[in-house]
C-alpha atoms as a PDB file:
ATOM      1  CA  UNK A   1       0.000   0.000   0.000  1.00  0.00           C
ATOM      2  CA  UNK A   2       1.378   3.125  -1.375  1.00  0.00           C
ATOM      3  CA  UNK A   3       2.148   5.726   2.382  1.00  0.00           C
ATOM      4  CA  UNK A   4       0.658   9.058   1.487  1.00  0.00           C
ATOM      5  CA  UNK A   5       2.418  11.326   4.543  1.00  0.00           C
ATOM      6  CA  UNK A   6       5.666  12.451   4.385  1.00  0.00           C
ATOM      7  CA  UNK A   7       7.528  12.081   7.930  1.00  0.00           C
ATOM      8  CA  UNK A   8       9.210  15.409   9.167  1.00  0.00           C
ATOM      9  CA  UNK A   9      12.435  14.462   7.536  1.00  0.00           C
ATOM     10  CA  UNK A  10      11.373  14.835   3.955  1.00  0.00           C
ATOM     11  CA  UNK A  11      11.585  18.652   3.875  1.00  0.00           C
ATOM     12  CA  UNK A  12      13.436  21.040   1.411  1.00  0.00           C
ATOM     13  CA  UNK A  13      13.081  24.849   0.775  1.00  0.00           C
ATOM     14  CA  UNK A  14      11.537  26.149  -1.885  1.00  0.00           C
ATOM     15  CA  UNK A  15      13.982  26.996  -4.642  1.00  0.00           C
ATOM     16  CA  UNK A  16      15.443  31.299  -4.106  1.00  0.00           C
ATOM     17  CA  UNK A  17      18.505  32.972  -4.179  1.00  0.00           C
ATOM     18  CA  UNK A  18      20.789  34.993  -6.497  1.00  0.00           C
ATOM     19  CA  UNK A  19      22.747  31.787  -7.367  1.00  0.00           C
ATOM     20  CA  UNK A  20      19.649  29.694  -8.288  1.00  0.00           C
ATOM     21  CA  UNK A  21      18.540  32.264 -11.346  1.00  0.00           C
ATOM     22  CA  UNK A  22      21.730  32.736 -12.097  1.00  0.00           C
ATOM     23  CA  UNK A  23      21.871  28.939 -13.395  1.00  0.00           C
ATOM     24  CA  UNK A  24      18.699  29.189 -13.880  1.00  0.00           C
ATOM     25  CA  UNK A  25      18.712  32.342 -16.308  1.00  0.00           C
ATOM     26  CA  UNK A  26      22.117  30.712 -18.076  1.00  0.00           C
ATOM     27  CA  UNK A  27      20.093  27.623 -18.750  1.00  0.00           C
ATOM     28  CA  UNK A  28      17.216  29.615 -20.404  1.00  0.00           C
ATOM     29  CA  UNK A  29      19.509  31.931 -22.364  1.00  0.00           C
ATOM     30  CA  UNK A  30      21.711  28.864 -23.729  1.00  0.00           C
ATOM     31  CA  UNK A  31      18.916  26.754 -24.319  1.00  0.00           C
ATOM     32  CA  UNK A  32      20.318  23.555 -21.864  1.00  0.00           C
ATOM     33  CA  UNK A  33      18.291  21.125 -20.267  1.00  0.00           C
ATOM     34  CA  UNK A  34      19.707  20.320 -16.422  1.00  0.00           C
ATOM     35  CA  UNK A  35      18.478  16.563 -14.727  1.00  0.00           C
ATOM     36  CA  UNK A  36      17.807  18.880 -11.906  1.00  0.00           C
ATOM     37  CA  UNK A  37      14.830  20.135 -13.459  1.00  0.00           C
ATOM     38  CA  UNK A  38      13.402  17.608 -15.192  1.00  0.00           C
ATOM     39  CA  UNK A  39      13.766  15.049 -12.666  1.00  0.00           C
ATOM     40  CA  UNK A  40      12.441  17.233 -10.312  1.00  0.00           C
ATOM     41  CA  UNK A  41      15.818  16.704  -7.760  1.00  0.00           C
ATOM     42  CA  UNK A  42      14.967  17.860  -4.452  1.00  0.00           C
ATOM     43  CA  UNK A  43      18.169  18.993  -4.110  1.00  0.00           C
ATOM     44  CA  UNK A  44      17.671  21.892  -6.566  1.00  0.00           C
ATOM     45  CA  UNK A  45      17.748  24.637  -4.172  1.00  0.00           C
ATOM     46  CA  UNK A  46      20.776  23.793  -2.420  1.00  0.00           C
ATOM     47  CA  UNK A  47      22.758  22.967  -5.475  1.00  0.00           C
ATOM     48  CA  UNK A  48      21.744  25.149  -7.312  1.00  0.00           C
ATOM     49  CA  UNK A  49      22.054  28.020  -4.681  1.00  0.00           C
ATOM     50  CA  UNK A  50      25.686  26.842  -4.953  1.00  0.00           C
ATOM     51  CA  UNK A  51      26.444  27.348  -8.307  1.00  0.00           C
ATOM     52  CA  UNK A  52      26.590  24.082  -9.414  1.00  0.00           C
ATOM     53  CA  UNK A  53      24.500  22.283 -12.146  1.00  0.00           C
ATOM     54  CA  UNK A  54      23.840  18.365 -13.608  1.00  0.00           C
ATOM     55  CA  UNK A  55      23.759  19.164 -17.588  1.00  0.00           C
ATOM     56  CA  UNK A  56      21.590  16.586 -18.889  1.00  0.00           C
ATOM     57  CA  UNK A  57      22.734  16.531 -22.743  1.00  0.00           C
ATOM     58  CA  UNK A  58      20.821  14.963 -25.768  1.00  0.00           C
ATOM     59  CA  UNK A  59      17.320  16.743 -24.870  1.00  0.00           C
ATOM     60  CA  UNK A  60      15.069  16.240 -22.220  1.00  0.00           C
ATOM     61  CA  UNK A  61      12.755  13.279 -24.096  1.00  0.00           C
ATOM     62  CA  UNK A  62      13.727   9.609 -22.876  1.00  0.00           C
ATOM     63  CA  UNK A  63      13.338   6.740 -25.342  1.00  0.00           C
ATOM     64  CA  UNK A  64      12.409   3.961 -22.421  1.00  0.00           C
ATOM     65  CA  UNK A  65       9.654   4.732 -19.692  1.00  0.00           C
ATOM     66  CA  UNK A  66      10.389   3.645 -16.086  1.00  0.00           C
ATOM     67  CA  UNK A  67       7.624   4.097 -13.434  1.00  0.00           C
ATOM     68  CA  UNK A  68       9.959   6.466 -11.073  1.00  0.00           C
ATOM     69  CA  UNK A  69      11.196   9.045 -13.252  1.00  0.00           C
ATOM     70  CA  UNK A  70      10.104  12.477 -14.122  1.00  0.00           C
ATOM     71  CA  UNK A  71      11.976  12.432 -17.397  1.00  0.00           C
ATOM     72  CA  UNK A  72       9.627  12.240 -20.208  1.00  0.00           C
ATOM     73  CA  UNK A  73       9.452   9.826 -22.832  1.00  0.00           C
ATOM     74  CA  UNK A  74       8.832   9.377 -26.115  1.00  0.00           C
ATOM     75  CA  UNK A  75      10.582  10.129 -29.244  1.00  0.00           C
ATOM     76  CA  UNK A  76      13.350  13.260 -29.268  1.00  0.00           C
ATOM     77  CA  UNK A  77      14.156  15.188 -31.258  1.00  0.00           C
ATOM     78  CA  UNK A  78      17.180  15.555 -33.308  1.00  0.00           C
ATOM     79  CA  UNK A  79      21.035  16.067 -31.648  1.00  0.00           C
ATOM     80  CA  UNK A  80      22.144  19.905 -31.657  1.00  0.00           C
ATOM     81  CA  UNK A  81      25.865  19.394 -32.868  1.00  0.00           C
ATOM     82  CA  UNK A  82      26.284  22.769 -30.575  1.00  0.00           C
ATOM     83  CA  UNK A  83      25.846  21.245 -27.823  1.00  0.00           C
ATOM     84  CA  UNK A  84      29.032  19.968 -26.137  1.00  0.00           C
ATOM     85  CA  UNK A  85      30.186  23.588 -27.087  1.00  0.00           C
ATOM     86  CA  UNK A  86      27.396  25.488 -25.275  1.00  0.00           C
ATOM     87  CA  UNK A  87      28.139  23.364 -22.280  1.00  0.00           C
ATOM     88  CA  UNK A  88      31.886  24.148 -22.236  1.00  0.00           C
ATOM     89  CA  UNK A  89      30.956  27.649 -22.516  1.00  0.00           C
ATOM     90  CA  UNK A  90      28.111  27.795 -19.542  1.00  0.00           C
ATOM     91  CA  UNK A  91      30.736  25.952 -17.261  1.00  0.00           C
ATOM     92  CA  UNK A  92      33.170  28.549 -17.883  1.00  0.00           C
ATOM     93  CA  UNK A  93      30.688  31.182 -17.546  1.00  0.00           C
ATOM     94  CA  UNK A  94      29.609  29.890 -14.051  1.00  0.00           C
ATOM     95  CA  UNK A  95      33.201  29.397 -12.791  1.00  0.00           C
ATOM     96  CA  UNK A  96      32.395  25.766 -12.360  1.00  0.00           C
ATOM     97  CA  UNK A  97      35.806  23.351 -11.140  1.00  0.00           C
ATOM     98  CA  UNK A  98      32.921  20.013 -11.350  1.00  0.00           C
ATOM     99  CA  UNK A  99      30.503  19.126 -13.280  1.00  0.00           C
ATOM    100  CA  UNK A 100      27.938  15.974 -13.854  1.00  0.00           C
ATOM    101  CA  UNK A 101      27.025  15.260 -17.861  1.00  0.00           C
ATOM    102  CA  UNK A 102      24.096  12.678 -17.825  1.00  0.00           C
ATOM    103  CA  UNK A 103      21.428  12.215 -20.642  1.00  0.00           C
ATOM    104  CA  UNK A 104      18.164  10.639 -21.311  1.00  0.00           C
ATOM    105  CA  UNK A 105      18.197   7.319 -22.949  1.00  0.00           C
ATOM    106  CA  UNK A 106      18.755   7.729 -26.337  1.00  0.00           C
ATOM    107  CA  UNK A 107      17.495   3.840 -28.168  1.00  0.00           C
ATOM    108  CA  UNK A 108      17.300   6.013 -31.562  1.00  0.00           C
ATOM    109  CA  UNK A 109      20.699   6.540 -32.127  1.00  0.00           C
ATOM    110  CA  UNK A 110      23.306   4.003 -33.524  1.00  0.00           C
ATOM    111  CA  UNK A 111      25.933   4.399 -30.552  1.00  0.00           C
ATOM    112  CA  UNK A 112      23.344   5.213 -28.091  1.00  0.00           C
ATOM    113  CA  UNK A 113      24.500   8.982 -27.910  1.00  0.00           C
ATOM    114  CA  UNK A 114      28.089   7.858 -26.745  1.00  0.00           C
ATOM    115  CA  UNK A 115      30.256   9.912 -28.752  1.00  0.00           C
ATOM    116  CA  UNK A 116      27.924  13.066 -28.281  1.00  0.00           C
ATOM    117  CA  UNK A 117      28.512  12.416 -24.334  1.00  0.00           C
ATOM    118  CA  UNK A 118      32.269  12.357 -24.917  1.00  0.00           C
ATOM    119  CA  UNK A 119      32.800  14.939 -27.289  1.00  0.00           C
ATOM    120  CA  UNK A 120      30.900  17.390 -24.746  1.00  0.00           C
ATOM    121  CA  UNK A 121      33.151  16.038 -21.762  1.00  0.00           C
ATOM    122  CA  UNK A 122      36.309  16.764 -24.045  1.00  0.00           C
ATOM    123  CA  UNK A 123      34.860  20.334 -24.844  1.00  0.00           C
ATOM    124  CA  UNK A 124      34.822  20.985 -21.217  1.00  0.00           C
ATOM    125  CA  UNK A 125      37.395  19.836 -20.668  1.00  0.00           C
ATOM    126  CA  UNK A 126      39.583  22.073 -23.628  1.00  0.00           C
ATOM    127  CA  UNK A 127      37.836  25.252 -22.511  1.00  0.00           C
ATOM    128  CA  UNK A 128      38.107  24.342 -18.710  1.00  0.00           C
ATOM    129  CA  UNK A 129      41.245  22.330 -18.552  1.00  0.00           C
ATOM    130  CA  UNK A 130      40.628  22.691 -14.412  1.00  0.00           C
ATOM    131  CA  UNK A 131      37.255  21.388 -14.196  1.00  0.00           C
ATOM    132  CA  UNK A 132      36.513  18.049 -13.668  1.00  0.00           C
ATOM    133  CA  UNK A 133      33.892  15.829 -14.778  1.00  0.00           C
ATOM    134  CA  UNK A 134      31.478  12.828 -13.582  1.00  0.00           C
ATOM    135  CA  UNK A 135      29.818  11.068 -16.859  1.00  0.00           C
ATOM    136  CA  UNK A 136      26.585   9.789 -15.416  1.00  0.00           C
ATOM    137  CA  UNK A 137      25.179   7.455 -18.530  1.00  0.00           C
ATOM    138  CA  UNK A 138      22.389   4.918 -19.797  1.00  0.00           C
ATOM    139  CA  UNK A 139      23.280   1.536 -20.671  1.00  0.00           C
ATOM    140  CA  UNK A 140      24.098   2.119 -23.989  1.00  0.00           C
ATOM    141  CA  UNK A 141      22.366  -1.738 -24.637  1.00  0.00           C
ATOM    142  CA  UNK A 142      25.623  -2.847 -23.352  1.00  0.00           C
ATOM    143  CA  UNK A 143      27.397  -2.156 -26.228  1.00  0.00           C
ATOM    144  CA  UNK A 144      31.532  -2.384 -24.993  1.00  0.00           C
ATOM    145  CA  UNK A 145      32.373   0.373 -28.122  1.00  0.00           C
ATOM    146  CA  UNK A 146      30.169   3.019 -26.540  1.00  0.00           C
ATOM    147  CA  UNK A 147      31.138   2.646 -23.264  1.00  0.00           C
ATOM    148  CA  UNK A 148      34.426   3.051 -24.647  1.00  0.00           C
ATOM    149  CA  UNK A 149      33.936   6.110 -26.236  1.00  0.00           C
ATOM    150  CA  UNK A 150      32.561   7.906 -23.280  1.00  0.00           C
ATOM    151  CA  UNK A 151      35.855   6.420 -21.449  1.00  0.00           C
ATOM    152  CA  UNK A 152      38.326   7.452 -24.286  1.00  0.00           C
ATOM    153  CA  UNK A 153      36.757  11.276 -23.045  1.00  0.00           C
ATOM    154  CA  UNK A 154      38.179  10.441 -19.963  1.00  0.00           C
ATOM    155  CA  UNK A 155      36.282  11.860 -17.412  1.00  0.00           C
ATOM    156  CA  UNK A 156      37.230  11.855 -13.719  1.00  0.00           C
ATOM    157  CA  UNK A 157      33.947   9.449 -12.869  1.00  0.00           C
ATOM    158  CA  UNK A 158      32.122   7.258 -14.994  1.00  0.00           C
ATOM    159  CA  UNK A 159      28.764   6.679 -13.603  1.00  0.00           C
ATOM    160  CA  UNK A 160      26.419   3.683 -14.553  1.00  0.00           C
ATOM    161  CA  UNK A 161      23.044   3.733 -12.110  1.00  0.00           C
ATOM    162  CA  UNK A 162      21.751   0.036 -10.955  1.00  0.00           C
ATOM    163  CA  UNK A 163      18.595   2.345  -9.937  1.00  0.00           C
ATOM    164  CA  UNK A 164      17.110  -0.571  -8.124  1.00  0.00           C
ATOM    165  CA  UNK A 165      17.653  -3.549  -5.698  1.00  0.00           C
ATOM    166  CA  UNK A 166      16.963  -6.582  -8.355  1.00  0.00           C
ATOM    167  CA  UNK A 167      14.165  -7.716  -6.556  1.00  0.00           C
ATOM    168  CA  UNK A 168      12.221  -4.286  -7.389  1.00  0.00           C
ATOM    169  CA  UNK A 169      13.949  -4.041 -10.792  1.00  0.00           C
ATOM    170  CA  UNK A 170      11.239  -5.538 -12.914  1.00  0.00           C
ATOM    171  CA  UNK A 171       8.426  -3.381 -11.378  1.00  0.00           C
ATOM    172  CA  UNK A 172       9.821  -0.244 -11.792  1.00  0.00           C
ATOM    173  CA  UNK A 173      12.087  -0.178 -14.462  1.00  0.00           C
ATOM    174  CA  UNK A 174      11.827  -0.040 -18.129  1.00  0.00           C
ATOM    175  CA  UNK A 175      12.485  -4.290 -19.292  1.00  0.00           C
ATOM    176  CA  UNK A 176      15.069  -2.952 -21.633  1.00  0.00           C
ATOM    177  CA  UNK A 177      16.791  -2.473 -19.028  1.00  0.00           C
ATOM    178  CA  UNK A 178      18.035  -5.109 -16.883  1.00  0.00           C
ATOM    179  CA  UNK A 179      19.760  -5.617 -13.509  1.00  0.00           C
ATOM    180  CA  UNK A 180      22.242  -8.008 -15.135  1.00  0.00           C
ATOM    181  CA  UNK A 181      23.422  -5.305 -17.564  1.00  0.00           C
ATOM    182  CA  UNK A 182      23.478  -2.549 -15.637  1.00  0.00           C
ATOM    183  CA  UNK A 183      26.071  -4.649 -13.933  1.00  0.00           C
ATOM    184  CA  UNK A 184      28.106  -5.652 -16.575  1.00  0.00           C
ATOM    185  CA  UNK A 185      28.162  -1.864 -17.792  1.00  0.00           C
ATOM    186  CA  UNK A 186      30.096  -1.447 -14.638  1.00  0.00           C
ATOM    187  CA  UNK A 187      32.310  -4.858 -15.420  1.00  0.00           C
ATOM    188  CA  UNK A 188      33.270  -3.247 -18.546  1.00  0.00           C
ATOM    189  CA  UNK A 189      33.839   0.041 -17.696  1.00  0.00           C
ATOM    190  CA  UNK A 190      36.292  -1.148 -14.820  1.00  0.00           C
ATOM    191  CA  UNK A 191      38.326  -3.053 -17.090  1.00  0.00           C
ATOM    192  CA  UNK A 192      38.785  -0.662 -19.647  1.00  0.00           C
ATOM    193  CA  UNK A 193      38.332   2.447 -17.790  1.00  0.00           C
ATOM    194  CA  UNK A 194      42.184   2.619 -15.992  1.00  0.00           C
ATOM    195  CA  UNK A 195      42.256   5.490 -13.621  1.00  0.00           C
ATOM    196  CA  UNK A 196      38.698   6.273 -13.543  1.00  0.00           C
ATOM    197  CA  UNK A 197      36.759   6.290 -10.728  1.00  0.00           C
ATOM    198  CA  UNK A 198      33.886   3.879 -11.084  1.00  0.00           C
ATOM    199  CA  UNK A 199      30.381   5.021  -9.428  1.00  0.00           C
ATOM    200  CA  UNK A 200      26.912   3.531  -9.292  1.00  0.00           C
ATOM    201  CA  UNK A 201      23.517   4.487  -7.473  1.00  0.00           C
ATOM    202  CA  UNK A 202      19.973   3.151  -6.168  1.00  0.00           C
ATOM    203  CA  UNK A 203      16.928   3.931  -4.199  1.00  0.00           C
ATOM    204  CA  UNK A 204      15.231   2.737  -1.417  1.00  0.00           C
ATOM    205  CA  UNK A 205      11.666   2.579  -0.089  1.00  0.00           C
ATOM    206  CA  UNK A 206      10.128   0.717  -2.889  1.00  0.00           C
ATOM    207  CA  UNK A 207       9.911  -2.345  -0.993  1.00  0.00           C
ATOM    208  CA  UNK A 208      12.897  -3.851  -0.775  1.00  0.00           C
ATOM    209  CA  UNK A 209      14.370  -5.743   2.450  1.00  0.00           C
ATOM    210  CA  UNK A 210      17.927  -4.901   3.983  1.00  0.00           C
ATOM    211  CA  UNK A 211      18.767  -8.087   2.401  1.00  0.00           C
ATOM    212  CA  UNK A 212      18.169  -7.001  -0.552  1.00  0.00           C
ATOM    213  CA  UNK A 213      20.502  -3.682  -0.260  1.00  0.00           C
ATOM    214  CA  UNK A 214      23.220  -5.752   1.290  1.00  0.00           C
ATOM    215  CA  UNK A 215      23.063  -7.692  -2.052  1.00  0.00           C
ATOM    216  CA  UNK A 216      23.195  -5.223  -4.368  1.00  0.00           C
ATOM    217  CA  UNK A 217      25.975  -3.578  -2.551  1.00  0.00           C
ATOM    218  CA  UNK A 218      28.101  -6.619  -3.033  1.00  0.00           C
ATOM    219  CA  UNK A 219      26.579  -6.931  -6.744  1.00  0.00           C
ATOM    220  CA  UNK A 220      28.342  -3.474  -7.343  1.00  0.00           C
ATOM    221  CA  UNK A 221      31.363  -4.021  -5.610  1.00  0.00           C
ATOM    222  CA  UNK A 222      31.727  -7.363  -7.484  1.00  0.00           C
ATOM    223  CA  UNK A 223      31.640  -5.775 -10.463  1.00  0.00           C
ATOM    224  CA  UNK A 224      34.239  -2.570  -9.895  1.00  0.00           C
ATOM    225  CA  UNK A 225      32.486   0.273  -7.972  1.00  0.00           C
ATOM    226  CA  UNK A 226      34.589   2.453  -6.233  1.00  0.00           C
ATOM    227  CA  UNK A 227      31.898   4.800  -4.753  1.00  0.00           C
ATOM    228  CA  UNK A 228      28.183   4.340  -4.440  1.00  0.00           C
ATOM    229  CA  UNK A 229      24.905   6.896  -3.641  1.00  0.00           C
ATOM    230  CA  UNK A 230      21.882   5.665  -1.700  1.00  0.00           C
ATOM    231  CA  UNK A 231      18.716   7.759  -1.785  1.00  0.00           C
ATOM    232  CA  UNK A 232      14.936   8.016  -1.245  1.00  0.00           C
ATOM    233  CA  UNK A 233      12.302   7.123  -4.017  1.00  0.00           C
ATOM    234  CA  UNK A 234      10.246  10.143  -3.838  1.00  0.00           C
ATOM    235  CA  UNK A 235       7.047   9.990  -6.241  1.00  0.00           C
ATOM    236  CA  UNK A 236       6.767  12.329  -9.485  1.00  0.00           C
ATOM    237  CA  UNK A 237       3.514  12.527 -10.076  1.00  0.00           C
ATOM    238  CA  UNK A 238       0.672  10.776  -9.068  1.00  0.00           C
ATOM    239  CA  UNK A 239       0.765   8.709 -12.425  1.00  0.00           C
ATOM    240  CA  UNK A 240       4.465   7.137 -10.911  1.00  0.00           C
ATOM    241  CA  UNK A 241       5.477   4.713  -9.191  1.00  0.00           C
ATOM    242  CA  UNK A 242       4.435   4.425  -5.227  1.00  0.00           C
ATOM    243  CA  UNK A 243       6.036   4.854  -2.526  1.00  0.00           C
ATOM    244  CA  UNK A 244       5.894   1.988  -0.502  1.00  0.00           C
ATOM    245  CA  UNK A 245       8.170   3.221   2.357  1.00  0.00           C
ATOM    246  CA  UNK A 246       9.763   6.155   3.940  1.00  0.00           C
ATOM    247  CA  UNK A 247      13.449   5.038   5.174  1.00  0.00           C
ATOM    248  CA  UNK A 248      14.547   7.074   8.286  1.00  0.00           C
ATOM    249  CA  UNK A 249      17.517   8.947   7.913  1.00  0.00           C
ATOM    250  CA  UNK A 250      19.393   6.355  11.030  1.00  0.00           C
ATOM    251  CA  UNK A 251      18.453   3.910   8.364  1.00  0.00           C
ATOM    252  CA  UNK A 252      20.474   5.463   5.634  1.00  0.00           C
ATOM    253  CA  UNK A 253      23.689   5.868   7.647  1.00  0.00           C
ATOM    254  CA  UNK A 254      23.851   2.127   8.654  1.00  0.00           C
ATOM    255  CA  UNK A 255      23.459   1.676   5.188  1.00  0.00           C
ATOM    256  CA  UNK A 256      26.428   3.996   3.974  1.00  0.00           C
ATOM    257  CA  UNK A 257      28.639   2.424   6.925  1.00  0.00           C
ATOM    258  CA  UNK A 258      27.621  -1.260   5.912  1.00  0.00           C
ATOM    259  CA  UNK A 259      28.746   0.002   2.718  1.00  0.00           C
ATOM    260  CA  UNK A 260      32.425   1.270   4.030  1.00  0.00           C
ATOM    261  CA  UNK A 261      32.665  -2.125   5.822  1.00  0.00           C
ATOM    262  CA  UNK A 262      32.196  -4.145   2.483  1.00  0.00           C
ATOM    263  CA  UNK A 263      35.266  -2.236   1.092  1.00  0.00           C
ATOM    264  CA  UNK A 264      33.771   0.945  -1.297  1.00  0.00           C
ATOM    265  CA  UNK A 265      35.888   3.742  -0.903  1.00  0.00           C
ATOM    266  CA  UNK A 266      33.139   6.432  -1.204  1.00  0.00           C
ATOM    267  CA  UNK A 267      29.765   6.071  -0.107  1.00  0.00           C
ATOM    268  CA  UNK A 268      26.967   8.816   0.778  1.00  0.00           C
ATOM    269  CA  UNK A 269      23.206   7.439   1.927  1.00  0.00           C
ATOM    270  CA  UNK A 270      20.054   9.416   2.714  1.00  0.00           C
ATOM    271  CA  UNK A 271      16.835  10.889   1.825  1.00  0.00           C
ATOM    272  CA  UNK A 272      17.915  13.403  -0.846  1.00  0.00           C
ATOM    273  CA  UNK A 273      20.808  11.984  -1.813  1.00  0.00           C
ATOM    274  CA  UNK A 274      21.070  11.597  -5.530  1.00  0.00           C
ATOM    275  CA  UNK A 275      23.593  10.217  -7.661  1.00  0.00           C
ATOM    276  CA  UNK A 276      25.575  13.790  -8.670  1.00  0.00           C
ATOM    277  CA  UNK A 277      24.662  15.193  -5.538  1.00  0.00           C
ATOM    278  CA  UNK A 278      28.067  16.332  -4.031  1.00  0.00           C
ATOM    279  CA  UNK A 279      29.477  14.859  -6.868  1.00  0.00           C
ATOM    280  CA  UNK A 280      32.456  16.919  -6.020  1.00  0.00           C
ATOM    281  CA  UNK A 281      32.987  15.788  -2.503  1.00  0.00           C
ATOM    282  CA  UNK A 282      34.082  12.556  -4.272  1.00  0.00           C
ATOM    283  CA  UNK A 283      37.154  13.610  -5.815  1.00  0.00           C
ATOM    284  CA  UNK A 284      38.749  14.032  -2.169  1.00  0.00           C
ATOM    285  CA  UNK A 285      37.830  10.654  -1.127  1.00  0.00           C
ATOM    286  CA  UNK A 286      41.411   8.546  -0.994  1.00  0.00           C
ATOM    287  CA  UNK A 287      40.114   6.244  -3.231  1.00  0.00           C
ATOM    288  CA  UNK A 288      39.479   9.186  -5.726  1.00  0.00           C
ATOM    289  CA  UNK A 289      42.812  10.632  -5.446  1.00  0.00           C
ATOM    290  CA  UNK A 290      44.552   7.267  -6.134  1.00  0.00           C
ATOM    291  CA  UNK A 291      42.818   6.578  -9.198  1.00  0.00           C
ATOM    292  CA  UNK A 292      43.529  10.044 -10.487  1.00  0.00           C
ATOM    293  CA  UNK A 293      47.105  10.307  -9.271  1.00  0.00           C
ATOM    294  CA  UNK A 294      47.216   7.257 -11.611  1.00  0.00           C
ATOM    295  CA  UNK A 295      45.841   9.682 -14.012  1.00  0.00           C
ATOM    296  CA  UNK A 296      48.667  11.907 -13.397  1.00  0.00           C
ATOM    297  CA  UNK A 297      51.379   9.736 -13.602  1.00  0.00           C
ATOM    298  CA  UNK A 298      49.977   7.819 -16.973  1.00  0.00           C
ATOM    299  CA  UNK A 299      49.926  11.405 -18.215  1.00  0.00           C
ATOM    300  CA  UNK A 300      53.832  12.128 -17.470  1.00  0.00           C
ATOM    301  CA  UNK A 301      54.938   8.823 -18.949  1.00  0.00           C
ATOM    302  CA  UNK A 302      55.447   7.073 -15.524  1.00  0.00           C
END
């Protein structure tokens, strides 16, 4: 039965501030789409308040439909060959040093969108040679040449979401995806992604059991995650998915610490955590910092 009341702890202020229509504004103006919009993130204010902003490239119209998300779906429109450009330039406008590239799902396109998700990380990274970047992406049908291509970009962290426990994955999310090959977009990426940090999230209360989380912790580990997100499922719309439980924020930090204890160098749990949600905050994790020191000494030659 779906819970209707939100507990005390579900609380966020209302987007305001001079830094929120700043982004805001620069979005408009450039004609970008942000995941914090149309995912309706509930962190929104507070990043954007600070400046900071998930670009979600390739439009805002998803190809699959999974009960949870805001996204829309249907068919999109064609790629603007202007993009990665536009992004480079709105990072540099907004001083940003990190930044999250993500995208709708994109089954209408031969590589899945891969190479437009790579060229924009390499345009932000020519324009902003200090910035650093966290490519959140689909499964790309599990295609080992497009996941490649986003790597050959090199971004600081590539980011595959499992979404789901697997016992909750065929009720929410779209069968073209599956549990399976989210995991083995993580396999590949870990074996050809050298230096790269390797990232994955999911959400809780849609019925899951600690069980299940404990397993799909160890499903991600298995399979090369460095750092992983735990969050809230927090209904859309009326027309999404339910929420079948509210997990208490005591919950969330046993969770991140069961997490440290399995061996992940990086974990953050709770209600509003979302997957680029401090993205930043990763990159001085020690397991960070050795993978890109890697980074740095590949780069000299070492």
């Amino acid at each position: 039965m779906a819970v209707k009341r939100f507990p005390d702890w579900i609380r966020q202020p209302w987007p305001s501030g001079a830094a929120f229509r700043e982004v805001k504004d620069l979005m408009g103006d450039m004609d970008l789409h942000t995941v914090c919009q149309s995912a309706h993130c509930p962190n929104q204010a507070e990043c954007w308040g600070r400046g900071t902003a998930t670009f979600m490239v390739m439009g805002n119209t998803c190809t699959r439909h999974c009960t949870y998300c805001a996204v829309n779906s249907g068919q999109p429109g064609p790629l603007d060959p202007e993009e990665p450009t536009k992004i480079a330039e709105a990072v540099h406008r907004l001083g940003l040093k990190h930044t999250v590239i993500t995208s709708v799902t994109r089954d209408d396109l031969p590589d899945g969108g891969a190479d437009h998700v790579a060229r924009t990380i390499e345009a932000i990274h020519a324009q902003n040679p200090e910035c650093t970047v966290e490519a959140l992406v689909q499964d790309f049908c599990g295609a080992e040449k497009d996941i490649a291509r986003v790597l050959q970009a090199k971004p600081e962290i590539f980011s595959h979401n499992i979404e789901l426990v697997e016992s909750r994955f065929h009720t929410m999310r779209d069968r073209r995806f599956t549990y399976q090959g989210s995991l083995d977009v993580l396999r590949m990426a870990r074996g050809m992604g050298g230096p790269t940090v390797i990232k994955s999230a999911f959400m809780l209360g849609c019925g899951e059991t600690e069980e299940d989380v404990h397993k799909t912790l160890h499903d991600l580990l298995d399979h090369g995650c460095d750092a992983v997100s735990i969050g809230q499922y927090l209904q859309p719309t009326p027309k999404h998915g339910d929420v079948h439980t509210f997990i208490h924020p005591d919950q969330f930090k046993t969770f991140e610490e069961v997490a440290y204890a399995m061996g992940f160098g990086f974990a953050v749990a709770g209600p509003f955590v979302r997957s680029s949600y401090r993205s930043e905050t990763l990159l001085e994790a020690p397991v960070a910092k050795a993978r890109l020191g890697q980074a740095v000494e590949h780069s000299h030659g070492i």
